[in-house]
Protein backbone atom coordinates (compact mmCIF):
# COMPACT_ATOMS: atom_id res chain seq x y z
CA UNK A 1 16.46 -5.48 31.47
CA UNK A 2 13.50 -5.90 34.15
CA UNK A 3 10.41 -8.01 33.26
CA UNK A 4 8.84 -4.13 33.86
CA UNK A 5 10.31 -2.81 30.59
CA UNK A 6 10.59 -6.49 28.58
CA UNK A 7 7.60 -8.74 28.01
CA UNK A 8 8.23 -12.10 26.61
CA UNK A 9 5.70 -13.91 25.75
CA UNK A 10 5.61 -17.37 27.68
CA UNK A 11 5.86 -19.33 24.59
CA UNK A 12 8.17 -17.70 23.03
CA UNK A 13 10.04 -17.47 26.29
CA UNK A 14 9.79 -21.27 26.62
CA UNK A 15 10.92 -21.66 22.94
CA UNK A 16 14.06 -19.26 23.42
CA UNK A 17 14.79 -21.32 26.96
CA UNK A 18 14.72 -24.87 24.90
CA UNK A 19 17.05 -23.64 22.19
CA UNK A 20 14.31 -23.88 20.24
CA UNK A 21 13.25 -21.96 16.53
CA UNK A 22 11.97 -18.56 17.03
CA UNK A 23 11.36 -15.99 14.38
CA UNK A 24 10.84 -11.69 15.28
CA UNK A 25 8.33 -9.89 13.24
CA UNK A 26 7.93 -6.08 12.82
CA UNK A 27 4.69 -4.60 13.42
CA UNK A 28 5.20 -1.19 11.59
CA UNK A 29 3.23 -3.40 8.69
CA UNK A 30 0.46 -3.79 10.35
CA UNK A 31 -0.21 -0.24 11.63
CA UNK A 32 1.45 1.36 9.30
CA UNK A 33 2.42 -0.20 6.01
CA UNK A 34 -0.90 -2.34 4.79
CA UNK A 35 -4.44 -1.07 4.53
CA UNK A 36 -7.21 -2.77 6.60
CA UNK A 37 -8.42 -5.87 6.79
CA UNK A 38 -5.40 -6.85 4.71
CA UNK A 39 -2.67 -5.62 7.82
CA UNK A 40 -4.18 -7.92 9.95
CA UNK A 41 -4.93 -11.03 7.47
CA UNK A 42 -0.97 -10.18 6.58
CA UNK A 43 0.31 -10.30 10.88
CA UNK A 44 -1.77 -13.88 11.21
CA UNK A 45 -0.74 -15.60 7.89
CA UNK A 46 3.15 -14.82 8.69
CA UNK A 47 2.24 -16.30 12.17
CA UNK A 48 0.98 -19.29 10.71
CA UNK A 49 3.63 -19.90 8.54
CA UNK A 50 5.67 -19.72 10.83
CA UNK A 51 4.47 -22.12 13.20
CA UNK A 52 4.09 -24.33 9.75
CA UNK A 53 8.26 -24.16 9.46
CA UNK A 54 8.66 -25.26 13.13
CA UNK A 55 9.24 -22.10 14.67
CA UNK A 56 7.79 -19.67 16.86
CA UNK A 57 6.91 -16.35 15.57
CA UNK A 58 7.52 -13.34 17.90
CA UNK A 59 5.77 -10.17 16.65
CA UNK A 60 7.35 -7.53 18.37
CA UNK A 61 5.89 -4.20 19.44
CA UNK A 62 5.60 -1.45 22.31
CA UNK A 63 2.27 -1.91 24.63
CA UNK A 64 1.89 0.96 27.00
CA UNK A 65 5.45 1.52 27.13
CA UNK A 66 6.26 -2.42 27.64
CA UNK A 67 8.84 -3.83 25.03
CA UNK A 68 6.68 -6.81 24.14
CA UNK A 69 8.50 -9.95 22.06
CA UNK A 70 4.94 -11.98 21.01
CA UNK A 71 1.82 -10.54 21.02
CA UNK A 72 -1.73 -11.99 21.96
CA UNK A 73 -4.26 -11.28 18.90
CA UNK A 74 -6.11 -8.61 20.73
CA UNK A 75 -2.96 -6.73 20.83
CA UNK A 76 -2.43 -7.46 16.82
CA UNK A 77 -5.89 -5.99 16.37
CA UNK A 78 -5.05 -3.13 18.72
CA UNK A 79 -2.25 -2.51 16.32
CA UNK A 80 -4.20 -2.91 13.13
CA UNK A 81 -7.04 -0.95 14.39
CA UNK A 82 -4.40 1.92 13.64
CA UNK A 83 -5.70 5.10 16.24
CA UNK A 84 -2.51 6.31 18.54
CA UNK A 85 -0.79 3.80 17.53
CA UNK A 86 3.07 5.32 17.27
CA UNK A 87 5.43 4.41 14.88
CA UNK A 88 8.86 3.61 16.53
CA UNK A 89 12.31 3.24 15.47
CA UNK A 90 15.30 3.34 17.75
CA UNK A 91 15.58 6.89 18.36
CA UNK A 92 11.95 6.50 19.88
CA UNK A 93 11.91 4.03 22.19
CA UNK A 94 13.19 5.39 25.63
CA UNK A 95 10.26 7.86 24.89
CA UNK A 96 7.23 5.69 24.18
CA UNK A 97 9.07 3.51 27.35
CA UNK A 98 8.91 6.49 29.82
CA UNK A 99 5.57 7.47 28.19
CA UNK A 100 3.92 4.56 28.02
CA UNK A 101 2.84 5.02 24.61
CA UNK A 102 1.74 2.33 22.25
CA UNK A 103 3.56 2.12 19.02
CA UNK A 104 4.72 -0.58 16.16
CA UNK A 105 8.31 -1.07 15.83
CA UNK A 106 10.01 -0.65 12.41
CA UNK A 107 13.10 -2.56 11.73
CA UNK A 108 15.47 -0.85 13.64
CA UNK A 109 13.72 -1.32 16.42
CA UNK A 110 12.68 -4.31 15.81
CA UNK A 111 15.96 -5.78 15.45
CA UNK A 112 17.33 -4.02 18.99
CA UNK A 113 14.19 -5.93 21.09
CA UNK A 114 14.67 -8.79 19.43
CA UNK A 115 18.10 -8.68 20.19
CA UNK A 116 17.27 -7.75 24.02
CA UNK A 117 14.97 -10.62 23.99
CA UNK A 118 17.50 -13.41 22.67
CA UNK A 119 16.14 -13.52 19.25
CA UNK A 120 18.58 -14.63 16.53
CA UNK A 121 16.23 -14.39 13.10
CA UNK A 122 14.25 -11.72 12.20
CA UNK A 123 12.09 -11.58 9.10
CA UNK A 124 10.04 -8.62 7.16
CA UNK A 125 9.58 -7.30 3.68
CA UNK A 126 11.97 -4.39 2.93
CA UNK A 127 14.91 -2.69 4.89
CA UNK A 128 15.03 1.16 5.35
CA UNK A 129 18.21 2.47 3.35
CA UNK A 130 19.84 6.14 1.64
CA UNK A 131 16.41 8.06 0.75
CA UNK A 132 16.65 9.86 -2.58
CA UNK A 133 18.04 13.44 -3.29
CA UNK A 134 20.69 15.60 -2.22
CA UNK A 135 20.05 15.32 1.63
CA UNK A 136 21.67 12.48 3.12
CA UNK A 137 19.21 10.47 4.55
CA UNK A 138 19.91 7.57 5.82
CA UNK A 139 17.25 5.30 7.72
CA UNK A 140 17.98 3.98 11.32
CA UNK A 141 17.66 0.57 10.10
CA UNK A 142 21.10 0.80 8.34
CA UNK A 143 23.01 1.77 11.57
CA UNK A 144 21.24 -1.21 13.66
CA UNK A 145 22.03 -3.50 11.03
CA UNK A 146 25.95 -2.61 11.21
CA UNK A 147 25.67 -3.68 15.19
CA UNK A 148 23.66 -6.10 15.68
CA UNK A 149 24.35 -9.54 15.92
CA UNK A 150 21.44 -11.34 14.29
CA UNK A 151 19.90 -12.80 11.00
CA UNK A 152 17.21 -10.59 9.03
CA UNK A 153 15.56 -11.64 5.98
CA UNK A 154 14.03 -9.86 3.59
CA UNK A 155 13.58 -8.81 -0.41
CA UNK A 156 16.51 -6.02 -0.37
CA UNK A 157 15.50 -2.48 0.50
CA UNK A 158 12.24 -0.96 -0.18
CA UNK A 159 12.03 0.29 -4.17
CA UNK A 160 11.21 3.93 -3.30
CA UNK A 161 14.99 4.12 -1.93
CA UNK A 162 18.20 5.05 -3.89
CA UNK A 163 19.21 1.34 -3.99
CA UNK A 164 22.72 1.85 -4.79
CA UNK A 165 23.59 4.06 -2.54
CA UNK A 166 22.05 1.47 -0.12
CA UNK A 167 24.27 -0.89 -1.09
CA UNK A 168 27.15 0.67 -1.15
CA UNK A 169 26.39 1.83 2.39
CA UNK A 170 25.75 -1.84 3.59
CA UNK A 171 29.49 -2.62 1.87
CA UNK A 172 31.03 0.00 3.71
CA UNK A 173 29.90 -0.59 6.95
CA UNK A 174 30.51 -4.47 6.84
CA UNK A 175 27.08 -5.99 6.66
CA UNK A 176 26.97 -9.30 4.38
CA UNK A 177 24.76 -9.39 1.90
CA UNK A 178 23.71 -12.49 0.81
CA UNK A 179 21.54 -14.03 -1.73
CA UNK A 180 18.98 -16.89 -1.20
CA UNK A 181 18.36 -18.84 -4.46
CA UNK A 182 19.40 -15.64 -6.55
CA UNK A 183 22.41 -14.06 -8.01
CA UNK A 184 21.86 -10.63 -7.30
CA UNK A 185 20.31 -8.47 -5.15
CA UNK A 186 16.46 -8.26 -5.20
CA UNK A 187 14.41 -4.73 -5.36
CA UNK A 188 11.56 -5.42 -3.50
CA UNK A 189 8.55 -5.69 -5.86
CA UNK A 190 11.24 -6.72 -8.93
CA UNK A 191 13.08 -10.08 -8.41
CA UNK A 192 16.47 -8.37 -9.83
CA UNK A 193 18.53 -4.91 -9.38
CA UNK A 194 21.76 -5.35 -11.33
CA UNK A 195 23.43 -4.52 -7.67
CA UNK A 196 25.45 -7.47 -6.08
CA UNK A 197 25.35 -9.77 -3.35
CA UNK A 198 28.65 -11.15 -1.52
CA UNK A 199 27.47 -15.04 -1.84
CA UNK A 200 24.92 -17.04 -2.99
CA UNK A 201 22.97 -19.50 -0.68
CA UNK A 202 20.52 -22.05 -1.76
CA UNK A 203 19.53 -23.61 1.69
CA UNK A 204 18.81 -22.30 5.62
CA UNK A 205 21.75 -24.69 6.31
CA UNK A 206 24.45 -22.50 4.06
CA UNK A 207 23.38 -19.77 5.90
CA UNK A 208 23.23 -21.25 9.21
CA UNK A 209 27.28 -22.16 9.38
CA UNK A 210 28.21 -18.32 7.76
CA UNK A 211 25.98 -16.87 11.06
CA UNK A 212 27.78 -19.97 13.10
CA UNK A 213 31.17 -18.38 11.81
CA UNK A 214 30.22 -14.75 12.09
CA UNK A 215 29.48 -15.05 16.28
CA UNK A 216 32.94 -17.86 16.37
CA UNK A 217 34.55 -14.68 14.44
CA UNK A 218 33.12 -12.10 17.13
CA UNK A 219 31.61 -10.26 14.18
CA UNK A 220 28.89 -7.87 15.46
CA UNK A 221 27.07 -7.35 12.69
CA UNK A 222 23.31 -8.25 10.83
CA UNK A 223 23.46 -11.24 8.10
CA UNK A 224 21.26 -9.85 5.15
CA UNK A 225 19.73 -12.34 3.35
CA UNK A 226 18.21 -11.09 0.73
CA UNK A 227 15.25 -13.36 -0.81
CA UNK A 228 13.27 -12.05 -4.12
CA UNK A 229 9.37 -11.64 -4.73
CA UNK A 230 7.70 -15.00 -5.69
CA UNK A 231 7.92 -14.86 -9.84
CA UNK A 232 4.27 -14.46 -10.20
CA UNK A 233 4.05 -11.32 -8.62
CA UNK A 234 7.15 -9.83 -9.77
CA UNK A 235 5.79 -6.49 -11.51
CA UNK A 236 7.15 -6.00 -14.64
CA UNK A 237 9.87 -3.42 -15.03
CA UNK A 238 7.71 -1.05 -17.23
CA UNK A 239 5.00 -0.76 -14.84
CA UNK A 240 7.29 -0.63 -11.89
CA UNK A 241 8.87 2.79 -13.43
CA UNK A 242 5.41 3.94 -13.84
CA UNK A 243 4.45 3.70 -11.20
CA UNK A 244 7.27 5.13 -9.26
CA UNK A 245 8.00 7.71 -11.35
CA UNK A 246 4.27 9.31 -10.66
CA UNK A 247 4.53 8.07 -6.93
CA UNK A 248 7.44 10.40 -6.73
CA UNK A 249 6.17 13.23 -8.77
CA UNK A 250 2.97 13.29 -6.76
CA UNK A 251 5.41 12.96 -3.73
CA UNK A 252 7.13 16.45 -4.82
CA UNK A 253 3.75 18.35 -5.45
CA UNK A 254 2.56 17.63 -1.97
CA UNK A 255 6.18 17.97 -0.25
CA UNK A 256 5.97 15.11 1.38
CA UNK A 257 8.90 13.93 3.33
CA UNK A 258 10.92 12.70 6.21
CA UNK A 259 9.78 9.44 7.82
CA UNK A 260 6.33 10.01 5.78
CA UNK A 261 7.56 9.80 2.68
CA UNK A 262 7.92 5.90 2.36
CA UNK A 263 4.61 4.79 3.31
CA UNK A 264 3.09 7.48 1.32
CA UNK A 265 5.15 6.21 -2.01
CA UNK A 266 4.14 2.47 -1.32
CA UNK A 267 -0.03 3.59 -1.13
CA UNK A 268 0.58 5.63 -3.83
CA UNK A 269 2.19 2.84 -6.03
CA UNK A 270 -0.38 0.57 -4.62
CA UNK A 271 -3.25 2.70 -6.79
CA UNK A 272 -1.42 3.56 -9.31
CA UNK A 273 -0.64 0.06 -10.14
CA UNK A 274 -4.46 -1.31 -9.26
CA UNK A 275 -3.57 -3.37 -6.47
CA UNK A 276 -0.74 -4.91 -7.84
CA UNK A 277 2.26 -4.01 -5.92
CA UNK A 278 0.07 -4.36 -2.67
CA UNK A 279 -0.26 -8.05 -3.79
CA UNK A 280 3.72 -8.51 -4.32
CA UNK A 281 4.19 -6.71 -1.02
CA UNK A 282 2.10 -9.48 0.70
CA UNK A 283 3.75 -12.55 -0.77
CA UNK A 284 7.19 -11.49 -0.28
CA UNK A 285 6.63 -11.22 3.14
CA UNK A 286 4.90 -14.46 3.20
CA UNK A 287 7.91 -15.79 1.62
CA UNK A 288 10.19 -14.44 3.48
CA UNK A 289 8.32 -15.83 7.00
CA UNK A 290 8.40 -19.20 5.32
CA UNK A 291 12.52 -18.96 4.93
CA UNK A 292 13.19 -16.91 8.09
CA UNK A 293 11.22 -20.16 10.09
CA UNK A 294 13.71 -22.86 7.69
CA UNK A 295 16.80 -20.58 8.69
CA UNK A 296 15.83 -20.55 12.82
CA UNK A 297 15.34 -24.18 12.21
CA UNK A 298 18.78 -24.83 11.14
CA UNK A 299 20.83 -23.00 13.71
């Protein structure tokens, strides 16, 4: 791929040239999935943290139809600013490409620049997975996790999702779920799901040899690793079903759907619950910055 089409930053260029840490961020978060000022507070305090672990963060995202691995901050307020600002997944990007649009990446396509751009680590806040109902739905980020060789972390798949089915989809399409410093695996705003992992790991370095063995195995697939929300903003399991149980209801009235229907449950949750899963939303993804940089460290 040209330098027309792919942008890497210089440092993160330079960083990927050395052997040295690099981390990929999605940018759907910032346009997309928090509110403003808080989308943009959220992009520069993962950055930070991740320059704090030793690693160079790469925010990825699609500027004027360039596939862009790093962004300058005018471009992360460009993308905060929200306006035409697209959101992407894989299916989308040959379009915004040959129509130089402007648009944030979600995981799935997150995970295929990153990929392009020689990034091994990846880190956000919740995968895509089996939607709810009849209708099999089934997010884009399940497929590019099933063929692409790389390392995301995250807190499990996003609540509003039928998390079962999720898993059972990750197990049958031989992606490796694993836990970091928990037993099972997380649900997003709630540390626990009663759904399993395939292995435990309590350091960066544990998971550094399994990803070392997957690529000496010729395995072409993601390594999940699944981190929970920080206990003090865990939500507690009454208020969670609350919450989600009117965020869906409200959902139905409006018949809301498709590739809207995820953003609108979070914002919904987010009022119904005063703030407070807006708050767990943040510091998972802090957290998860802080392990992603540890991990890219140690391979």
């Amino acid at each position: 791929m040209n330098e027309d089409t792919l942008y890497i930053a210089p440092e993160v260029a330079s960083a990927i040239e050395s052997n040295k840490p690099v981390v990929a961020l999605e940018s759907t978060v910032i346009a997309h999935g928090l509110p403003r000022p808080l989308n943009l507070e959220t992009a520069r305090r993962m950055e930070a943290i991740i320059r704090e672990g030793g690693a160079t963060p790469a925010t990825i995202a699609i500027i004027d139809g360039k596939l862009c691995a790093g962004l300058t901050d005018d471009q992360l307020n460009l993308l905060a600013e929200g306006g035409d600002v697209k959101k992407i997944s894989t299916r989308d990007v040959a379009l915004a490409v040959a129509r130089q649009w402007t648009g944030a990446t979600t995981v799935a396509s997150t995970i295929w620049i990153a990929r392009k751009a020689g990034i091994k680590v990846f880190a956000t806040g919740g995968i895509g997975g089996v939607h709810r109902g009849a209708l099999p739905d089934v997010s884009a980020d399940l497929p590019e996790l099933a063929r692409s060789r790389i390392i995301v972390v995250c807190s499990g798949a996003k609540i509003v999702l039928d998390l079962p089915a999720t898993r059972e989809w990750l197990e049958t399409h031989g992606v490796t779920v694993l836990g970091y410093e928990c037993d099972e695996l997380p649900a997003f705003y709630s540390r626990k799901s009663g759904l399993p992992i395939d292995a435990r790991v309590d350091s960066p370095g544990e998971v550094a040899e399994i990803f070392r063995t997957q690529q000496r195995l010729e395995i072409s697939r993601a390594l999940l690793v699944t981190a929970p929300v920080p206990g003090e903003f865990e939500l507690p399991s009454e208020q969670l079903k609350f919450v989600l149980d009117n965020a869906l209801a409200d959902a139905a009235r409006k018949n809301i759907g498709g590739r809207e229907l995820t953003p609108f449950l979070l914002n919904e949750m987010a009022q119904l619950s005063r703030g407070n899963t807006l708050r767990a939303n943040v510091a998972l993804l802090e957290n998860n910055a802080r392990i992603a940089a540890q991990i890219a460290a140690a391979i």
